[in-house]
N, C-alpha and C. Protein backbone atom coordinates (compact mmCIF):
# COMPACT_ATOMS: atom_id res chain seq x y z
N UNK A 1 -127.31 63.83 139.37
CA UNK A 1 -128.38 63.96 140.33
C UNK A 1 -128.38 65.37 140.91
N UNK A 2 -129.70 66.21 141.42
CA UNK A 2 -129.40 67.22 142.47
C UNK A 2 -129.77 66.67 143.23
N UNK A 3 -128.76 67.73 144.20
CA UNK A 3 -128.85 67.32 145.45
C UNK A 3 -128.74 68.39 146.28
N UNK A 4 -129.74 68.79 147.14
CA UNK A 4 -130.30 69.69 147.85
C UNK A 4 -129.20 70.10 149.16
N UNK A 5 -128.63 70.96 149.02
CA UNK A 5 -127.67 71.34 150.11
C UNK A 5 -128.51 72.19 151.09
N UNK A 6 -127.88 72.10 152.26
CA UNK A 6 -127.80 72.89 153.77
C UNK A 6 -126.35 73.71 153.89
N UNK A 7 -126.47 74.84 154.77
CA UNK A 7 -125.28 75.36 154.70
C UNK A 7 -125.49 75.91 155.92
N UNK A 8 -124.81 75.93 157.19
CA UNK A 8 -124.62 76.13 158.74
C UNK A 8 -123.56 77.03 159.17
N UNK A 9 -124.03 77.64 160.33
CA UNK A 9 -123.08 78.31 160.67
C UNK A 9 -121.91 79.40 159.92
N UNK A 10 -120.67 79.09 160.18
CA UNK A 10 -119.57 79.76 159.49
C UNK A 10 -119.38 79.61 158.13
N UNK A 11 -119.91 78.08 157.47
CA UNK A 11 -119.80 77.44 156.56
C UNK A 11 -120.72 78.77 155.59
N UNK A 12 -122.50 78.88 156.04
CA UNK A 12 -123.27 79.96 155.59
C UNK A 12 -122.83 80.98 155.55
N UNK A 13 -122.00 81.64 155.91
CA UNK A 13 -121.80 82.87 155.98
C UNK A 13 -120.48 82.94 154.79
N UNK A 14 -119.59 82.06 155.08
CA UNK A 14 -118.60 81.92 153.86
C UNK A 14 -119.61 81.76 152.57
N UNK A 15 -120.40 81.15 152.85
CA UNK A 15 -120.85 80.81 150.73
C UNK A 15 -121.72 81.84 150.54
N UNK A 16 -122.30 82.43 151.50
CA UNK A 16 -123.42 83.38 151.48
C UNK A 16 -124.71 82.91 151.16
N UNK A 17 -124.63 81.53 151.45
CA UNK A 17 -126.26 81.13 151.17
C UNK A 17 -126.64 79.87 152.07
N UNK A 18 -127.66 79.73 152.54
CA UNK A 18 -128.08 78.67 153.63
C UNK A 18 -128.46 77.38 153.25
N UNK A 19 -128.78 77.37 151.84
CA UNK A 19 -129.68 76.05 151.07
C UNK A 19 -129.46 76.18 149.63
N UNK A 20 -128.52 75.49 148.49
CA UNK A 20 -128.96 75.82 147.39
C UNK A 20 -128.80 74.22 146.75
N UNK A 21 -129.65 74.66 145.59
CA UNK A 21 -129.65 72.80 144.60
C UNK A 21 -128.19 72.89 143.68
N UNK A 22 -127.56 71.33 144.10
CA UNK A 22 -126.56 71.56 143.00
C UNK A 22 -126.25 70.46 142.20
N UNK A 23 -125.84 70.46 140.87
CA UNK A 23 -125.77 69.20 140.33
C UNK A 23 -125.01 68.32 140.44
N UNK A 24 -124.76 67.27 140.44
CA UNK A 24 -123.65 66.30 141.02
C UNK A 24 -123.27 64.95 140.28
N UNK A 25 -122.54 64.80 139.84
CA UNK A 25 -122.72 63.64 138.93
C UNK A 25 -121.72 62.88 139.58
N UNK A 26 -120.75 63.06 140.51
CA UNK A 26 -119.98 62.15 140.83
C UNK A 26 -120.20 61.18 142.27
N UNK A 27 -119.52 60.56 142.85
CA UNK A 27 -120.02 59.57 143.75
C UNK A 27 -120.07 59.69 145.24
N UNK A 28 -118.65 60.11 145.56
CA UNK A 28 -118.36 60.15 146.80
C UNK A 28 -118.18 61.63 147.41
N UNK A 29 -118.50 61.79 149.28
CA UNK A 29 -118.58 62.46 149.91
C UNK A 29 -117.22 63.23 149.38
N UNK A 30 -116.48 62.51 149.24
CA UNK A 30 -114.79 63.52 149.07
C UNK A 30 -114.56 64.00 147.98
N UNK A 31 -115.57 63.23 146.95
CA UNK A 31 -116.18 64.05 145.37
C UNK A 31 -116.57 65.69 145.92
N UNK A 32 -117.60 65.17 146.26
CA UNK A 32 -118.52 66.65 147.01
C UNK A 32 -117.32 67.59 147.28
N UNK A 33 -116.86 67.63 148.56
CA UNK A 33 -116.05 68.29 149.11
C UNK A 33 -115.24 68.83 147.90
N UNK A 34 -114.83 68.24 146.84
CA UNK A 34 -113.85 68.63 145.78
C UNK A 34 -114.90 69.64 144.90
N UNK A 35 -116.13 69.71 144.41
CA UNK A 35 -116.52 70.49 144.39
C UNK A 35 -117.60 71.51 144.63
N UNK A 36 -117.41 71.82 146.06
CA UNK A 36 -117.67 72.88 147.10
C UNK A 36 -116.71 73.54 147.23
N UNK A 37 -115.45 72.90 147.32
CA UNK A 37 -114.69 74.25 147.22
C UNK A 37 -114.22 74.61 145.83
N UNK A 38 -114.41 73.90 144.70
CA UNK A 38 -113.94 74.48 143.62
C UNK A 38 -114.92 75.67 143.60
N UNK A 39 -116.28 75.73 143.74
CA UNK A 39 -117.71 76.55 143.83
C UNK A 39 -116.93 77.68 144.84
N UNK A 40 -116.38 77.06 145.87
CA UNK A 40 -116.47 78.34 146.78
C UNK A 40 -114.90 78.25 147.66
N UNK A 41 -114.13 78.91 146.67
CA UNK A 41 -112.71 78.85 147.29
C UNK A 41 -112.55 78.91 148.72
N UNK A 42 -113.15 80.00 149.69
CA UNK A 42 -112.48 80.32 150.27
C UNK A 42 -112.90 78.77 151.56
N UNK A 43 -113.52 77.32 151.70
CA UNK A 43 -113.79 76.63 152.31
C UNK A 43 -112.63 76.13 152.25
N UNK A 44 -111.67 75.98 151.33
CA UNK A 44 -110.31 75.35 151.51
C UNK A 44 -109.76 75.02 152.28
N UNK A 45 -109.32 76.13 153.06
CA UNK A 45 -108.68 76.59 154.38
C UNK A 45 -109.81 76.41 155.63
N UNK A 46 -110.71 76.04 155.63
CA UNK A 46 -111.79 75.61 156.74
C UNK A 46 -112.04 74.56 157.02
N UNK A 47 -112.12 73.54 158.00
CA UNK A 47 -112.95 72.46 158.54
C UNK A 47 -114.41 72.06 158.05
N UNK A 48 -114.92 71.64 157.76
CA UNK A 48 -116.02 71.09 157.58
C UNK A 48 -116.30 69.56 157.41
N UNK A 49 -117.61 69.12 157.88
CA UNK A 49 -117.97 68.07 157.75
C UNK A 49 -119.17 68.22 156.82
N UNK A 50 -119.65 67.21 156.62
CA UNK A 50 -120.53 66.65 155.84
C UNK A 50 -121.73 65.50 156.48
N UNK A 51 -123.10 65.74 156.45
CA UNK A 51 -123.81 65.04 156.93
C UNK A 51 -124.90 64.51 156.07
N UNK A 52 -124.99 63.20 155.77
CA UNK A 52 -126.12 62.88 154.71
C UNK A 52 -127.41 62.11 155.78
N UNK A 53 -128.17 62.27 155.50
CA UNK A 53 -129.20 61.91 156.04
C UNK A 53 -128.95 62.34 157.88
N UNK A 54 -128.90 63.25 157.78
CA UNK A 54 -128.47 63.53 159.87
C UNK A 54 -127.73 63.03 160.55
N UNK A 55 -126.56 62.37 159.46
CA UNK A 55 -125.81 61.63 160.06
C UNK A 55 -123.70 62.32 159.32
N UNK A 56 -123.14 61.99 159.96
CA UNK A 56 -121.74 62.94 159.63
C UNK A 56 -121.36 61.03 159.13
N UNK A 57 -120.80 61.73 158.06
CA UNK A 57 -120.78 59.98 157.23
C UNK A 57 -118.92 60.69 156.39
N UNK A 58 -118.16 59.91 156.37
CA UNK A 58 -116.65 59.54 155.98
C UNK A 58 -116.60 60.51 154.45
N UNK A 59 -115.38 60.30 153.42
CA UNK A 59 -114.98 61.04 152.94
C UNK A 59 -115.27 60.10 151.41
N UNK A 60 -115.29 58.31 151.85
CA UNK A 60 -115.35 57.77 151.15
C UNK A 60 -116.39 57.03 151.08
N UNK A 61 -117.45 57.48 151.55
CA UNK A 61 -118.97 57.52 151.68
C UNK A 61 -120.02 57.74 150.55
N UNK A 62 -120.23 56.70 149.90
CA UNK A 62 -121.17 57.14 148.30
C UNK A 62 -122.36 58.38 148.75
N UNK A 63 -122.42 59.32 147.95
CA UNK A 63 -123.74 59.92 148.07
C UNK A 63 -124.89 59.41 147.11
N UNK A 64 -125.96 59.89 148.67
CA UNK A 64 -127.11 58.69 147.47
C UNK A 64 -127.82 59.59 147.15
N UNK A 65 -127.52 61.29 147.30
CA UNK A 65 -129.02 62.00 146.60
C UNK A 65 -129.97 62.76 147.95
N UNK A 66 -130.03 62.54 148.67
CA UNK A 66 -130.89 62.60 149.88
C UNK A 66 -130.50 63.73 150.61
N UNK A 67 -130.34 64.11 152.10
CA UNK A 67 -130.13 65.54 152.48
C UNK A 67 -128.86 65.41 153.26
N UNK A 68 -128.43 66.33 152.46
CA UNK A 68 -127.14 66.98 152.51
C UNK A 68 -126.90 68.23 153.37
N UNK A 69 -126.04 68.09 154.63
CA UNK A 69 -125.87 69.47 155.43
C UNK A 69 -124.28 69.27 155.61
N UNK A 70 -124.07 70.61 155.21
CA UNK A 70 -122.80 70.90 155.29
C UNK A 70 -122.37 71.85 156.63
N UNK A 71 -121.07 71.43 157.29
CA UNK A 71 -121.58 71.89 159.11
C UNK A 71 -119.98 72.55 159.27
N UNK A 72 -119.81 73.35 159.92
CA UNK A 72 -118.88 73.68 160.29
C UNK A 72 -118.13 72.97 161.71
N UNK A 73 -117.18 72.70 162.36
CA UNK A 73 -116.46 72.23 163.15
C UNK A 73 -117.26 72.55 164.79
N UNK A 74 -117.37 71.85 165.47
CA UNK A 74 -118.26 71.87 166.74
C UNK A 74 -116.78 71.98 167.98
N UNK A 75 -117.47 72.73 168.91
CA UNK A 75 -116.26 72.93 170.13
C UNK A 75 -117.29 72.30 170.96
N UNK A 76 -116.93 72.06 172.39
CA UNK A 76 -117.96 71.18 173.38
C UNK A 76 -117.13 70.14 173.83
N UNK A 77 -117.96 69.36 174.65
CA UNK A 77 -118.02 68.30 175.29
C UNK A 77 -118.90 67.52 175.41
């Protein structure tokens, strides 16, 4: 499937790009994560979450295809 990425903050500036299509054939959110950073080493060593549909969804979370934002770590209250 593609699947239309977002890219935020620190996360954007590490990959150098804000939005790109990527192909995906495997299932889970912690799939993903495995390769985003194979794509882009240096996220390794960084925090990030993952949000499918506007929502920050687990590691073992099927992806269904839909919108994908990748977010860097939030400070606040």
């Amino acid at each position: 499937m593609q699947l239309n990425i977002k890219y935020f903050g620190l996360i954007a500036e590490l990959t150098t790009c804000n939005e790109e299509t990527l192909e995906f054939s495997e299932a889970t959110i912690a799939d993903l994560k495995e390769v985003l950073v194979e794509k882009y080493p240096e996220l390794k060593t960084k925090d990030f979450q993952i949000a499918q549909n506007k929502e920050i969804v687990s590691s073992n979370a099927i992806v269904s295809g839909e919108e994908i934002a990748i977010l860097p770590p939030f400070s606040g209250g």
